[in-house]
C-alpha atoms as a PDB file:
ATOM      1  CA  UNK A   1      19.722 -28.006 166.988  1.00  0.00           C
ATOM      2  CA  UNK A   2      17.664 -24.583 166.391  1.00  0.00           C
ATOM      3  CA  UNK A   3      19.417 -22.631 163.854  1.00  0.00           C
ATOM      4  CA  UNK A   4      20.359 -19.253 164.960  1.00  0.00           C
ATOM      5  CA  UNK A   5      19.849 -17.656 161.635  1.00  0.00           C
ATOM      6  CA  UNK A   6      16.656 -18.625 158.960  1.00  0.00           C
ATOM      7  CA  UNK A   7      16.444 -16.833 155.629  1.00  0.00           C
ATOM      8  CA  UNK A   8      13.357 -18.225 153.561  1.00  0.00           C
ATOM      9  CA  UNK A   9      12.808 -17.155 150.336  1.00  0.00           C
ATOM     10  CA  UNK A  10      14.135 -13.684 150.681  1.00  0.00           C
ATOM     11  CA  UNK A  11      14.399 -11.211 148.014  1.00  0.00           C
ATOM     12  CA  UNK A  12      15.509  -7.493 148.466  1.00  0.00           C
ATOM     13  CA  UNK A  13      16.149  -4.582 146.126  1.00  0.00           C
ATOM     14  CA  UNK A  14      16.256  -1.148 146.259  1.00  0.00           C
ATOM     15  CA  UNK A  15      13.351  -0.776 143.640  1.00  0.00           C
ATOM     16  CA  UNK A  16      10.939  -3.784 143.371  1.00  0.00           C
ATOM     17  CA  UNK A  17      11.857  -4.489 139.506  1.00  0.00           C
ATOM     18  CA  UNK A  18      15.764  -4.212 140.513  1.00  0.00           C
ATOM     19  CA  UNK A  19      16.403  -7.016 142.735  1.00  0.00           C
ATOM     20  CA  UNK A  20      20.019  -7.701 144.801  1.00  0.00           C
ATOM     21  CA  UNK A  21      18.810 -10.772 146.393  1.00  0.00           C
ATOM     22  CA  UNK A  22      16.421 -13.068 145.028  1.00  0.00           C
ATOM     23  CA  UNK A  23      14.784 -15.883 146.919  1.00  0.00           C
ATOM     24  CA  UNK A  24      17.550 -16.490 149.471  1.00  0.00           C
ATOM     25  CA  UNK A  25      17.134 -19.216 151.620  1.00  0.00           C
ATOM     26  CA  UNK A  26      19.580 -20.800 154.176  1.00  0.00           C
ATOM     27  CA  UNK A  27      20.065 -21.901 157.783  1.00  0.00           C
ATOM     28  CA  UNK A  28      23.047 -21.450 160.008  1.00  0.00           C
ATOM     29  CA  UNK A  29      23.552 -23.142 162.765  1.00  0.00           C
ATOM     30  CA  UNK A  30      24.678 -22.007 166.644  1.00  0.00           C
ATOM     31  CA  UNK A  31      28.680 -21.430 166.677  1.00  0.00           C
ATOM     32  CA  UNK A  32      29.122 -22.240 163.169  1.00  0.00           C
ATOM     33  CA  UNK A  33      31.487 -19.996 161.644  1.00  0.00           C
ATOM     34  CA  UNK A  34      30.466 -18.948 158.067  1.00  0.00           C
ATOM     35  CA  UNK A  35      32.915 -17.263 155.300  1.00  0.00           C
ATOM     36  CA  UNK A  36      30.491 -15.122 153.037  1.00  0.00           C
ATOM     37  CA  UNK A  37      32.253 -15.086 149.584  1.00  0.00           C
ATOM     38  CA  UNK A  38      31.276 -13.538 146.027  1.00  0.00           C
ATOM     39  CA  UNK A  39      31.405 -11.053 143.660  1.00  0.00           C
ATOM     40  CA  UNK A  40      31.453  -7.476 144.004  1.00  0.00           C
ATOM     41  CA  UNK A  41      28.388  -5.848 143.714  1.00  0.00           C
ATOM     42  CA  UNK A  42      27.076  -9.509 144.496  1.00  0.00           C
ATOM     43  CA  UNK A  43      24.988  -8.881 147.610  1.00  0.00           C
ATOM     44  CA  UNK A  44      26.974  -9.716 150.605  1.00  0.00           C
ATOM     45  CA  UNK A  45      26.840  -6.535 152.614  1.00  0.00           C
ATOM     46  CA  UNK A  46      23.291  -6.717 151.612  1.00  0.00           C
ATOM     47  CA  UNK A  47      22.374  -9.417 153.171  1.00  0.00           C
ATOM     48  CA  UNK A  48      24.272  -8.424 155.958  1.00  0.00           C
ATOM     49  CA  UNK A  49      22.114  -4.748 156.569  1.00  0.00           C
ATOM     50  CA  UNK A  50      19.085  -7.099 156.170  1.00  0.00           C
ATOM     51  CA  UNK A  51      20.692  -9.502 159.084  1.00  0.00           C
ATOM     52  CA  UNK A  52      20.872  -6.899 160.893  1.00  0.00           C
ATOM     53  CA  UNK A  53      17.557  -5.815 160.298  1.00  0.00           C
ATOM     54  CA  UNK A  54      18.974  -2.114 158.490  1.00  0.00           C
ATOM     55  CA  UNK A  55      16.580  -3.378 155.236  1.00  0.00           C
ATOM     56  CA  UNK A  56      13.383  -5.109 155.157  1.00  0.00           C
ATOM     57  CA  UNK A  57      13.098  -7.666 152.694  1.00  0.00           C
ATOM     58  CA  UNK A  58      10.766  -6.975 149.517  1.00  0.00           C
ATOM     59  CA  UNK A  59       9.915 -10.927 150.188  1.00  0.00           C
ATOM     60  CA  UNK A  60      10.076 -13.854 152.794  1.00  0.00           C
ATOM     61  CA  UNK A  61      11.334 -13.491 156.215  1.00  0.00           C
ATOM     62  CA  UNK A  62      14.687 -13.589 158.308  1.00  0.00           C
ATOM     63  CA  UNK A  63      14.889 -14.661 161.841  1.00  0.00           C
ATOM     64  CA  UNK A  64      18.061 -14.070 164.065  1.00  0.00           C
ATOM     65  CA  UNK A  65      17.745 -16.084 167.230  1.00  0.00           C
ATOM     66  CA  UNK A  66      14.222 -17.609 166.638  1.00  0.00           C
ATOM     67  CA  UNK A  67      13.255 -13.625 166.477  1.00  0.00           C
ATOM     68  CA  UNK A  68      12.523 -11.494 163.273  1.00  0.00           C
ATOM     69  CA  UNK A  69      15.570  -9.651 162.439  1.00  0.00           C
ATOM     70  CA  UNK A  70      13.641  -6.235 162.855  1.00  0.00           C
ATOM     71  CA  UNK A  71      13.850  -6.347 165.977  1.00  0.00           C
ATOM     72  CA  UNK A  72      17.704  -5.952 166.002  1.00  0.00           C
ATOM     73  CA  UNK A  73      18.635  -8.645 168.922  1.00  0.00           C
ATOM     74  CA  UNK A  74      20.610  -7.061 171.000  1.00  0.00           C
ATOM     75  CA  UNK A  75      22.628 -10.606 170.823  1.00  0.00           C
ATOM     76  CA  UNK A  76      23.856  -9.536 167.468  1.00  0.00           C
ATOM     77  CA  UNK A  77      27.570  -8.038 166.983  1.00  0.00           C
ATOM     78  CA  UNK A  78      28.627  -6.368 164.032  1.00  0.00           C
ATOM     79  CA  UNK A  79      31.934  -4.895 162.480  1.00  0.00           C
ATOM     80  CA  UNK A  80      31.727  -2.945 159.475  1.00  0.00           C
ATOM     81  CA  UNK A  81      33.940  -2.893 156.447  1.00  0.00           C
ATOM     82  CA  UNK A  82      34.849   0.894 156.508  1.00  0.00           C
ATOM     83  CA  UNK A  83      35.305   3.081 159.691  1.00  0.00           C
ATOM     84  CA  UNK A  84      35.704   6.741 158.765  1.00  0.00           C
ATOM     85  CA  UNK A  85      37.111   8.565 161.503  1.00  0.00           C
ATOM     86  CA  UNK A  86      39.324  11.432 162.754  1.00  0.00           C
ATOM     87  CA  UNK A  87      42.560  10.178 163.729  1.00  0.00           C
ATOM     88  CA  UNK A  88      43.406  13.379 165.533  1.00  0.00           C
ATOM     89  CA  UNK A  89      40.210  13.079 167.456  1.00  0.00           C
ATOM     90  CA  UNK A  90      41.253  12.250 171.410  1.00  0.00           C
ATOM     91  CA  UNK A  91      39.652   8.781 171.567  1.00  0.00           C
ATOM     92  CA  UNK A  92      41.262   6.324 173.968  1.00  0.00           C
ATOM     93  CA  UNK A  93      40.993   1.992 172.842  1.00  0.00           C
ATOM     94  CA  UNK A  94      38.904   1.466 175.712  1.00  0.00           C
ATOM     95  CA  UNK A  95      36.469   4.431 175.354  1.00  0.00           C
ATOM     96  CA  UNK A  96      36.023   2.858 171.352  1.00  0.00           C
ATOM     97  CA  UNK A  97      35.093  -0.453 172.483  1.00  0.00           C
ATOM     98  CA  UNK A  98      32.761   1.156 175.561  1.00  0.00           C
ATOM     99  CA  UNK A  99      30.647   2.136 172.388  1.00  0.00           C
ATOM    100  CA  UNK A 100      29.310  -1.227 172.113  1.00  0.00           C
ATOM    101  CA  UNK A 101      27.852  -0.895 175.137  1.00  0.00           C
ATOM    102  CA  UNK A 102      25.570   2.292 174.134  1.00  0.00           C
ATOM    103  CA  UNK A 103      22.852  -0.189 172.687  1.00  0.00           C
ATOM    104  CA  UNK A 104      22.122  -0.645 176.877  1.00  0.00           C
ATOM    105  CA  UNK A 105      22.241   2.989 177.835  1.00  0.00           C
ATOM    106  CA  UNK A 106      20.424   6.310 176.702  1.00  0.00           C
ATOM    107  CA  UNK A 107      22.795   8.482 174.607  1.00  0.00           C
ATOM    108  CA  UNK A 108      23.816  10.314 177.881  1.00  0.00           C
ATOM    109  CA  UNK A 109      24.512   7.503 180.278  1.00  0.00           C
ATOM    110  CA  UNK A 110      27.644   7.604 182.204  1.00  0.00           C
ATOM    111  CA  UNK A 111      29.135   3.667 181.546  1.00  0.00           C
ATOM    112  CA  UNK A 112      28.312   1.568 184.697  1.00  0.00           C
ATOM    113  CA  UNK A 113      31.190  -0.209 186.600  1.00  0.00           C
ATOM    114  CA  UNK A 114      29.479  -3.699 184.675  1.00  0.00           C
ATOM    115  CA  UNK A 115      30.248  -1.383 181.257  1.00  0.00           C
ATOM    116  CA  UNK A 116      33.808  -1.145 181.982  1.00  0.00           C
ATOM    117  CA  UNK A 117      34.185  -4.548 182.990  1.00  0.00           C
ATOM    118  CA  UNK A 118      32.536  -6.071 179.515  1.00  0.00           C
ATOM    119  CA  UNK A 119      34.857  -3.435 177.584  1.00  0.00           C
ATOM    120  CA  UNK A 120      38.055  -4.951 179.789  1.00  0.00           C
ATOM    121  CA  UNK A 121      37.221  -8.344 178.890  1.00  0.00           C
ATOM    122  CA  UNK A 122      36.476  -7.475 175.348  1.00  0.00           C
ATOM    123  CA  UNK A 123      40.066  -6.114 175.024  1.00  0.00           C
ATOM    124  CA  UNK A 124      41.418  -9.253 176.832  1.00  0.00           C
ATOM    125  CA  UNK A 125      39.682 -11.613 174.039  1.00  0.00           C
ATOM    126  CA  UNK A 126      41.421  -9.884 170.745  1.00  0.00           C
ATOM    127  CA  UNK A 127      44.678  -9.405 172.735  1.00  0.00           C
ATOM    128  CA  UNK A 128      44.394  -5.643 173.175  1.00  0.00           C
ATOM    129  CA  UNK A 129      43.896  -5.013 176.661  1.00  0.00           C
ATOM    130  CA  UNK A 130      47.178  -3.271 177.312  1.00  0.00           C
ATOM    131  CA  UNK A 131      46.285  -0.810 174.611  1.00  0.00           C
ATOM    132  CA  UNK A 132      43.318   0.205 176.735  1.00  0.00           C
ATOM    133  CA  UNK A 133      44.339   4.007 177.125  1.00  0.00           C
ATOM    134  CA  UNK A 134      46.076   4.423 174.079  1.00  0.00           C
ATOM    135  CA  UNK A 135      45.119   6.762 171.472  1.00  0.00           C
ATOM    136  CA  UNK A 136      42.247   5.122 169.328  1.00  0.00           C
ATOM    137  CA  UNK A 137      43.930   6.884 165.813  1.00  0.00           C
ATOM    138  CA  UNK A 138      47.619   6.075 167.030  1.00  0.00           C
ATOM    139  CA  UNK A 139      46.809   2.342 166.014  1.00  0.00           C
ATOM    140  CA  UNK A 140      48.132   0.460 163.509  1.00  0.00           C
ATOM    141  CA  UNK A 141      45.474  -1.403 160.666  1.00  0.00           C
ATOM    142  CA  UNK A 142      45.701  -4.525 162.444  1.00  0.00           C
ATOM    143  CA  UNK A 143      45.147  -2.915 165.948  1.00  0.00           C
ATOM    144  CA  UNK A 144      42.399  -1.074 164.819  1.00  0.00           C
ATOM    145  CA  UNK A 145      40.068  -4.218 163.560  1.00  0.00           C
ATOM    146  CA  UNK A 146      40.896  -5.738 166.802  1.00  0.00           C
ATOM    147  CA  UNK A 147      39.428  -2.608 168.490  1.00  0.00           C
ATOM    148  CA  UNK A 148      36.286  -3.224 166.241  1.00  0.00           C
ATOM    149  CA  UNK A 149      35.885  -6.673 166.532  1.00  0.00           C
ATOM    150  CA  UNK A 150      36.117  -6.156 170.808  1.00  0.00           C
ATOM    151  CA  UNK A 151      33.747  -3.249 170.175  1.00  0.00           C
ATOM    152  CA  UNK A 152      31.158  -5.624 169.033  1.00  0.00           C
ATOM    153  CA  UNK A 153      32.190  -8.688 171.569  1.00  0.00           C
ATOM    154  CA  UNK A 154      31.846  -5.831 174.653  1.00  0.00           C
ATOM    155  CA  UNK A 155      27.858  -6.153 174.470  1.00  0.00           C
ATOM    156  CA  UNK A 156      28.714 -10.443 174.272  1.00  0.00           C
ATOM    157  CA  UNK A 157      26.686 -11.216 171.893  1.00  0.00           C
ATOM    158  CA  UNK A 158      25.176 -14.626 170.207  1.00  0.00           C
ATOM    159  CA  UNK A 159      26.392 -13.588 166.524  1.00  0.00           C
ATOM    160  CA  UNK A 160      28.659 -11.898 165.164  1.00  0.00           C
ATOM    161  CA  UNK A 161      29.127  -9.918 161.819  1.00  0.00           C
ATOM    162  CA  UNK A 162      31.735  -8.955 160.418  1.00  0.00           C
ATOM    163  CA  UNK A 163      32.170  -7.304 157.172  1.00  0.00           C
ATOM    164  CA  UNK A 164      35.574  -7.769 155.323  1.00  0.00           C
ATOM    165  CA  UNK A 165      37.655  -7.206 158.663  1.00  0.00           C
ATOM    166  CA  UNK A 166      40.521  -8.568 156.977  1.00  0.00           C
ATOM    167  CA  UNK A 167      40.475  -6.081 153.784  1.00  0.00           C
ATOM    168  CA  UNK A 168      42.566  -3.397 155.103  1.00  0.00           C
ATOM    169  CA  UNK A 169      45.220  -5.112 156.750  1.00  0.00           C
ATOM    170  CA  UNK A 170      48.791  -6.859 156.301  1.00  0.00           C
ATOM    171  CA  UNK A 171      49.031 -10.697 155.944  1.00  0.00           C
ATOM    172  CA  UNK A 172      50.527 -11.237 159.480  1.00  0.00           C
ATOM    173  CA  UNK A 173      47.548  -9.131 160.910  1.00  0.00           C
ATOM    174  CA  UNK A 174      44.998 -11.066 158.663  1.00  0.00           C
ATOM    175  CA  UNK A 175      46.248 -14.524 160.036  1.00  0.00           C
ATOM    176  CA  UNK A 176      45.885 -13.687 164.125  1.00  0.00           C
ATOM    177  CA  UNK A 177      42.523 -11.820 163.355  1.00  0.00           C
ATOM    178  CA  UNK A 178      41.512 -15.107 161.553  1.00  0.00           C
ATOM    179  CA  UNK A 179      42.773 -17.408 164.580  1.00  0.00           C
ATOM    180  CA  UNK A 180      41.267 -15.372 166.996  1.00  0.00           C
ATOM    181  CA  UNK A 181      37.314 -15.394 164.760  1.00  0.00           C
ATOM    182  CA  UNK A 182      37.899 -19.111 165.108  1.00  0.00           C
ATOM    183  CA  UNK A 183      38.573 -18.943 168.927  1.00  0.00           C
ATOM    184  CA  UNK A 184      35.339 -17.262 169.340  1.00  0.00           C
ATOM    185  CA  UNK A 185      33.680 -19.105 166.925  1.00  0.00           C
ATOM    186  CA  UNK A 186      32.975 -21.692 170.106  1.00  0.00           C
ATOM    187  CA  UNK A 187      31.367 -19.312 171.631  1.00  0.00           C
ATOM    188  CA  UNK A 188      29.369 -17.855 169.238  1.00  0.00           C
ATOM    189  CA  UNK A 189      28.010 -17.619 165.973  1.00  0.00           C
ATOM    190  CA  UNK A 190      29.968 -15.895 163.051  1.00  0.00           C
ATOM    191  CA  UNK A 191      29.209 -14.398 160.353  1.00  0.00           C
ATOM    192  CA  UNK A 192      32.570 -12.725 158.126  1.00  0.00           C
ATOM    193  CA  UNK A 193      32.260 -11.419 154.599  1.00  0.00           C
ATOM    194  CA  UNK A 194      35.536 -12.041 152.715  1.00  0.00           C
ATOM    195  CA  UNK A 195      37.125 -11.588 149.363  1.00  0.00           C
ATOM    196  CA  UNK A 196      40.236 -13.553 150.217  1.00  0.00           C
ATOM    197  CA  UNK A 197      38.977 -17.340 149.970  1.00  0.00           C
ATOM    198  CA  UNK A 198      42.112 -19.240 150.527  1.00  0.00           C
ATOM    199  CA  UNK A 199      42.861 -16.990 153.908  1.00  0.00           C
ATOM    200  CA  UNK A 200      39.794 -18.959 155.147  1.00  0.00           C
ATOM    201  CA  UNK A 201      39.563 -21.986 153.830  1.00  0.00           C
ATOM    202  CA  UNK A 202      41.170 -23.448 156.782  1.00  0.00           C
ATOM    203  CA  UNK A 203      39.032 -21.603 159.290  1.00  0.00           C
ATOM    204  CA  UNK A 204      35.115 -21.871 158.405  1.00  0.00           C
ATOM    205  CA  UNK A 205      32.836 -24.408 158.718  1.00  0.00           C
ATOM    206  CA  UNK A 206      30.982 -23.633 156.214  1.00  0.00           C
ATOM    207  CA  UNK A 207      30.877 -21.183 153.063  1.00  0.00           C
ATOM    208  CA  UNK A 208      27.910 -18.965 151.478  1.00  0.00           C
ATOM    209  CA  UNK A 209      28.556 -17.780 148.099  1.00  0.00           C
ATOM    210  CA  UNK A 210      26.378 -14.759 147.016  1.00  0.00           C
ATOM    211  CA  UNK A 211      25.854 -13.743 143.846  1.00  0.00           C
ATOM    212  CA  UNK A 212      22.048 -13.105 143.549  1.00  0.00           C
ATOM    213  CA  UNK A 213      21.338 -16.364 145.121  1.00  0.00           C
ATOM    214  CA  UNK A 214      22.560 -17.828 147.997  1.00  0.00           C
ATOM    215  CA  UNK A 215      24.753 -21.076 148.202  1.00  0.00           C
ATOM    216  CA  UNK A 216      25.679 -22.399 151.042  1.00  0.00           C
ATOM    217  CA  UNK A 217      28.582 -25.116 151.218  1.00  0.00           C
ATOM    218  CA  UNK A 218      31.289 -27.410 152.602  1.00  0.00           C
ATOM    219  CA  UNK A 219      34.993 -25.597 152.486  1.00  0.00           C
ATOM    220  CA  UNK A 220      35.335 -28.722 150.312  1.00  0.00           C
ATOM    221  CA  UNK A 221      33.430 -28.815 148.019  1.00  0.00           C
ATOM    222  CA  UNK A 222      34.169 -24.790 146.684  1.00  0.00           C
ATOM    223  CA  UNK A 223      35.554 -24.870 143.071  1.00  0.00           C
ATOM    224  CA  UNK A 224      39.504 -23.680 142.586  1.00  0.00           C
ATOM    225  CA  UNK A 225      38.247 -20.802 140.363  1.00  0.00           C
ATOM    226  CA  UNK A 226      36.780 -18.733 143.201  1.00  0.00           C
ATOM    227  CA  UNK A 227      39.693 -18.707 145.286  1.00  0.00           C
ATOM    228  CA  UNK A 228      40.466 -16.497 142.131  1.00  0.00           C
ATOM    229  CA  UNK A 229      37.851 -14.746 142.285  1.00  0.00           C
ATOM    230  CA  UNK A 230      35.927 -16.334 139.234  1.00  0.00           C
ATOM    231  CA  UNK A 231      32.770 -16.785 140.220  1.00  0.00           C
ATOM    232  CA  UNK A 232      30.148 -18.942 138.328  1.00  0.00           C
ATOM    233  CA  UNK A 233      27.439 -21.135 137.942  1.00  0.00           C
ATOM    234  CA  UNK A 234      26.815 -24.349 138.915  1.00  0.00           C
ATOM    235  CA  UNK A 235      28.607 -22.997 142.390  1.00  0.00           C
ATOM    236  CA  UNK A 236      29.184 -26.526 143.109  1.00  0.00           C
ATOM    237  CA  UNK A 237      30.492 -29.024 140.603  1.00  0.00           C
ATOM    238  CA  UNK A 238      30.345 -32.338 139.881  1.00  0.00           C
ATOM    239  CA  UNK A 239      32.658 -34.750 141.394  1.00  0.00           C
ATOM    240  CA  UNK A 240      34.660 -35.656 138.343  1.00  0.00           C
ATOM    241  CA  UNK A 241      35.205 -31.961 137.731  1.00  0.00           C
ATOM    242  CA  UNK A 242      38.243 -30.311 139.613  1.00  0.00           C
ATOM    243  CA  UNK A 243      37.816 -29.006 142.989  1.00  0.00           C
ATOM    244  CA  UNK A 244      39.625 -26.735 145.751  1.00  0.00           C
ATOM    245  CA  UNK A 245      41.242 -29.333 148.197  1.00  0.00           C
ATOM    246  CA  UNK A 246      42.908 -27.526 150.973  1.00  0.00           C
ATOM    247  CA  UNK A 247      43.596 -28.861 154.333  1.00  0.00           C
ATOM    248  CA  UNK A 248      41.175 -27.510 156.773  1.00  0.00           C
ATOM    249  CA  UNK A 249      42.699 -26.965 160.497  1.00  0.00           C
ATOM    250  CA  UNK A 250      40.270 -24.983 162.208  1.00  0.00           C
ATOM    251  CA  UNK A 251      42.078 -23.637 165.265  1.00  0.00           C
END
């Protein structure tokens, strides 16, 4: 099986003797779903801007989809961690998740009858399609990331990124946003930067630990400490030394 993202030795930094990211290398696979976990200041929205193909790296390549990430497939979804927006501004659901479907359209473009139909199926996938004319900033936390996450689904893409979806939300919201990533996860390819380790555990395939380098691993095999968020090196111990055994249910 083709991967549908290849990092090779990839190192990025904002100044060329002040790496982030320093000869990154990993492959992940079609519909795998991926937790990204690490420490702050680690690297993992990073490396998801250079995914995307926002930064170039100072070394080694990226392809998304057998294609260098610089050329931004449109196949590629993304949710970002912060949305800043006016909640008095008179934004309906629907009209929020139509914005995924700019990257088809000039700025101006009036959305097609095909637009409208993506967004409506978008909002049916997260379970928000009876929110369609509802005031974007009347939404709750929750309600919102849905919005997002069918923002990003409405141009159906191949992968999808999301960056700490989960962060801003209640526990109840966090758990249905989680079973619905690993609904779609057998559709697509996914991609979720986390901070909250033992929220996921039970949902990835597989888990990528950032911190500098890039470590890619079984749910099983993650030690207990980083479900604290102690992060440290060797990422993956021994096995005589103590690691995280959770059931693993993916949904």
């Amino acid at each position: 099986m083709k991967p549908s993202i290849e990092c090779e030795n990839v190192t990025f930094g904002y100044r060329p003797d002040e790496t982030i990211l320093q000869n990154v290398s990993f492959q992940i696979l079609k519909n795998d779903f991926c937790g990204i976990i690490g420490p702050n200041g680690g690297g993992k929205s990073t490396l998801l801007k250079l995914l995307l193909g926002i930064y170039t790296p100072l070394s080694g390549s990226i392809r998304i989809l057998e294609r260098p990430a610089n050329e931004y497939p449109a196949e590629i979804g993304y949710v970002p961690q912060h949305l800043n927006f006016d909640r008095k501004f008179p934004i309906t659901a629907l009209e929020v998740v139509l914005q995924g479907r700019l990257k088809f359209h000039t700025l101006f473009s009036i959305p097609s009858a095909l637009d409208i139909e993506a967004a409506l199926e978008a909002l049916t996938q997260v379970g928000m399609v009876e929110f369609k004319e509802v005031p974007f900033g009347t939404l709750s936390g929750g309600q919102i990331q849905r919005i997002l996450i069918a923002r990003a689904l409405a141009s159906k893409p191949k992968i999808l990124l999301l960056d700490e979806p989960t962060a801003s939300v209640d526990i109840d919201a966090e758990a249905a946003i989680l079973k619905l990533l690993g609904k779609l996860s057998k559709e697509m390819t996914i991609l979720m930067v986390t901070h909250n380790l033992r929220a996921i555990i039970d949902h990835v395939d597989k888990l990528l630990c950032v911190q500098g380098k890039c470590t890619l691993m079984q749910p099983k095999e993650v030690c207990e400490h980083f479900a604290l968020g102690l992060y440290h090196y060797p990422l993956i111990e021994t096995a005589d030394q103590h690691l995280l055994q959770l059931p693993r249910t993916k949904q």
